[in-house]
Protein backbone atom coordinates (compact mmCIF):
# COMPACT_ATOMS: atom_id res chain seq x y z
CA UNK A 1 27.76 26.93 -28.68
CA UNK A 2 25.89 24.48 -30.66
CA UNK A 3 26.09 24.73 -34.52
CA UNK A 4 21.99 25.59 -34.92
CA UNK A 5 22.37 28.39 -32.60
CA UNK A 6 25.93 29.05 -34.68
CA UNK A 7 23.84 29.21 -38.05
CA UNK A 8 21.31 31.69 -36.77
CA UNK A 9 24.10 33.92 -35.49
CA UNK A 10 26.13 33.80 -38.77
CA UNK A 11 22.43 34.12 -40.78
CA UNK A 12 21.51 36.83 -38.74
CA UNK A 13 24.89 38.56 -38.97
CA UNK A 14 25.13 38.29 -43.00
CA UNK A 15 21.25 40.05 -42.92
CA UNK A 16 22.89 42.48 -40.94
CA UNK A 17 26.17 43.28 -43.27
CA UNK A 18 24.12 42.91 -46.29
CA UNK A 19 21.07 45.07 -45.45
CA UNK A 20 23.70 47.61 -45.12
CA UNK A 21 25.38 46.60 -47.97
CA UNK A 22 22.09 47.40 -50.18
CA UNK A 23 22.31 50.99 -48.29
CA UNK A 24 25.47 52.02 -50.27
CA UNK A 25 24.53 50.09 -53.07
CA UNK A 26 21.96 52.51 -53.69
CA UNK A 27 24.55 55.17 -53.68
CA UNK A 28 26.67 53.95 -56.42
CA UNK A 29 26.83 55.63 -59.62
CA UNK A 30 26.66 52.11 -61.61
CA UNK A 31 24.97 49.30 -59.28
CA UNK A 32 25.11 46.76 -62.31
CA UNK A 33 27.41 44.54 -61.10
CA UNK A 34 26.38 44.75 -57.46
CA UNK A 35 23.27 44.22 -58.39
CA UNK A 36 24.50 41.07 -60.05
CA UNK A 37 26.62 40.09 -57.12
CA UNK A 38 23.38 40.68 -55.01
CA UNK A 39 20.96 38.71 -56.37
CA UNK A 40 23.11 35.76 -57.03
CA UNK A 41 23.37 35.37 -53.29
CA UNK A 42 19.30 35.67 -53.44
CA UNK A 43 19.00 32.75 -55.90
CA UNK A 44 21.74 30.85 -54.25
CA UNK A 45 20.18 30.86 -50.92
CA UNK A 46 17.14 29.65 -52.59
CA UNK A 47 18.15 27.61 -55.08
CA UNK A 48 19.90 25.37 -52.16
CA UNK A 49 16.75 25.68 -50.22
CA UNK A 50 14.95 24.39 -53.54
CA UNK A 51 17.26 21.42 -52.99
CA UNK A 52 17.34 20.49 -49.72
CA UNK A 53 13.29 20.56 -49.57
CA UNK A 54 13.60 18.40 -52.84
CA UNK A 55 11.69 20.80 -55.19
CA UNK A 56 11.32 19.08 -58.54
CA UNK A 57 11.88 22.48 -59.80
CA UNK A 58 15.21 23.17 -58.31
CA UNK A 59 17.64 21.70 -61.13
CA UNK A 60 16.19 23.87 -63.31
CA UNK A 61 16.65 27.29 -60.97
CA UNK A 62 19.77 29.36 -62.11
CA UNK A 63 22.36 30.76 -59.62
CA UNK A 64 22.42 33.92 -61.29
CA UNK A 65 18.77 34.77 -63.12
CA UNK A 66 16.83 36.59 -62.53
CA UNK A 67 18.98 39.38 -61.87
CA UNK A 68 16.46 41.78 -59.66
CA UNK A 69 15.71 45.38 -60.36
CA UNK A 70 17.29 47.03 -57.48
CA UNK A 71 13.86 48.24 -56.21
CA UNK A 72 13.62 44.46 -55.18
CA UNK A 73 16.40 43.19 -53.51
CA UNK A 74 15.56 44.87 -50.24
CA UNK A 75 12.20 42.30 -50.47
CA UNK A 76 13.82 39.91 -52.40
CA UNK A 77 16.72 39.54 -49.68
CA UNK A 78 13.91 39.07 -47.00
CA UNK A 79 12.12 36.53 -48.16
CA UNK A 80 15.31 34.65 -48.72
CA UNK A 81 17.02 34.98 -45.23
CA UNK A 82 13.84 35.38 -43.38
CA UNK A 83 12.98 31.58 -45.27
CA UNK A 84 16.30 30.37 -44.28
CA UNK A 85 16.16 31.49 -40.96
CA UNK A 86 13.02 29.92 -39.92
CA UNK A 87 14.16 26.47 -41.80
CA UNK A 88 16.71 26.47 -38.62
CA UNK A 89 14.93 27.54 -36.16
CA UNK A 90 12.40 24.68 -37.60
CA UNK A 91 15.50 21.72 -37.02
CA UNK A 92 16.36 20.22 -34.53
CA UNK A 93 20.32 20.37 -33.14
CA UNK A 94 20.76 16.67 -34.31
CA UNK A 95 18.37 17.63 -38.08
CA UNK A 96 21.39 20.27 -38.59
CA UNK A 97 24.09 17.46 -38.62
CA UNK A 98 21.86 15.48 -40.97
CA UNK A 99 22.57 14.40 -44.60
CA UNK A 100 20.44 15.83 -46.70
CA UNK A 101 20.07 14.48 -50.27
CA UNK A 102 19.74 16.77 -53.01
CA UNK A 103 19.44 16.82 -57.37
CA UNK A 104 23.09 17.94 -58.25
CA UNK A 105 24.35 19.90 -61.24
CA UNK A 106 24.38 16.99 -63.38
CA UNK A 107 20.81 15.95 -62.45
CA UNK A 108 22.36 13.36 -60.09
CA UNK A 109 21.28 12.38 -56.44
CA UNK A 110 23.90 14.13 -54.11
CA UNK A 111 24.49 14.59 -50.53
CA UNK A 112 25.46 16.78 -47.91
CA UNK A 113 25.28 17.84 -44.00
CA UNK A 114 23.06 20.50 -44.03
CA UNK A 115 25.02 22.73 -42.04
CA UNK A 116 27.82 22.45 -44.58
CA UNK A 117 25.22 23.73 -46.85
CA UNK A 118 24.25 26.38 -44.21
CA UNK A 119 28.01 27.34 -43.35
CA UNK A 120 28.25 27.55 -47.85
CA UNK A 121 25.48 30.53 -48.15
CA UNK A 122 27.32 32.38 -45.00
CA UNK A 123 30.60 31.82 -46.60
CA UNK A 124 29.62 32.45 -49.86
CA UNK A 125 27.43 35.78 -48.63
CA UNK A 126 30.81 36.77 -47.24
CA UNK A 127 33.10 36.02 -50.36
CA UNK A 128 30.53 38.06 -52.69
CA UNK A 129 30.19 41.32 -50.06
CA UNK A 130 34.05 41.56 -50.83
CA UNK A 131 33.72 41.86 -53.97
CA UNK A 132 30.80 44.01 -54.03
CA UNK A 133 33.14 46.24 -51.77
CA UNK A 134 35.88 46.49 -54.37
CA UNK A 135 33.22 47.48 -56.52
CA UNK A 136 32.75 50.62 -54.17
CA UNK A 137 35.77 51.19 -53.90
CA UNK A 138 36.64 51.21 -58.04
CA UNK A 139 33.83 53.80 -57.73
CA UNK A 140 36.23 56.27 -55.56
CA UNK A 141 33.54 55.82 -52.73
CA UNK A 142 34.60 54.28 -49.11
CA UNK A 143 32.63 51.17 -48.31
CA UNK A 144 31.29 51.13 -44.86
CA UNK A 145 32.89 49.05 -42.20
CA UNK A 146 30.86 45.77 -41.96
CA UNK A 147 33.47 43.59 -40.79
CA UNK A 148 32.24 41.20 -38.01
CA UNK A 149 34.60 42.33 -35.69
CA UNK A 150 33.43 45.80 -36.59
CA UNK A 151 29.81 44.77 -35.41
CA UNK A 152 31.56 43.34 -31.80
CA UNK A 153 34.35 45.61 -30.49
CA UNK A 154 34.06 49.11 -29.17
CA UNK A 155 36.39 51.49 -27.56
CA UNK A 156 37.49 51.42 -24.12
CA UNK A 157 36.85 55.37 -22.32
């Protein structure tokens, strides 16, 4: 498999787990800090986007403001992915092994590949559903299965 066609996959499967993520969100007795956890991935996804287009703006976005009523992530988390999502589609396989350059945290010029930057929102989408799932499960409530595997095996009759 080639690593664009990799990306969409791993995209498309973090839309999946975190759409239903935002289902049981909405169930929780206190969604603060998921809500938190939520729209930091939101503002991380395009925050890096910010940078990789080389938006003069982009130093100054935060990886955690605005925190989003939860009314909003749904649309929010759309515009995000859906924005990501058709940035790959828009490369080429050799464009997703290119160095990008980028305004660091310091306001310096930085660099990446910009499927390592791709491959950081997955990871980091993943890393922040777990702990949005411990905060289920501190709220005596059983998260849902959204393991990948989950999404891939099934039983045999």
């Amino acid at each position: 498999m080639e690593m664009k066609q990799y990306l969409l996959d791993t995209f498309r499967f973090n839309n999946f787990a975190n759409r239903q993520m935002l289902e049981k969100i909405k169930t929780l007795p206190d969604k603060e800090q998921s809500i938190k956890y939520f729209s930091h991935l939101i503002n991380s996804q395009n925050k890096w986007l910010a940078r990789i287009v080389r938006d003069i703006k982009s130093h100054q976005m935060s990886w955690w403001e605005p925190v989003y009523a939860f009314e909003d992530l749904e649309i929010m988390w759309a515009k995000s992915i859906n924005t990501w999502l058709a940035y790959i589609e828009s490369r080429t396989e050799e464009q997703i092994h290119e160095i990008v350059l980028f305004i660091g945290w310091d306001g310096g010029e930085w660099e990446a590949p910009l499927k390592d930057i791709a491959l950081q929102l997955n990871y980091h989408s993943i890393h922040h559903r777990a702990q949005i799932q411990t905060l289920i499960r501190a709220q005596r409530i059983e998260p849902d299965i959204i393991d990948y595997i989950g999404t891939k095996y099934k039983k045999r009759k």
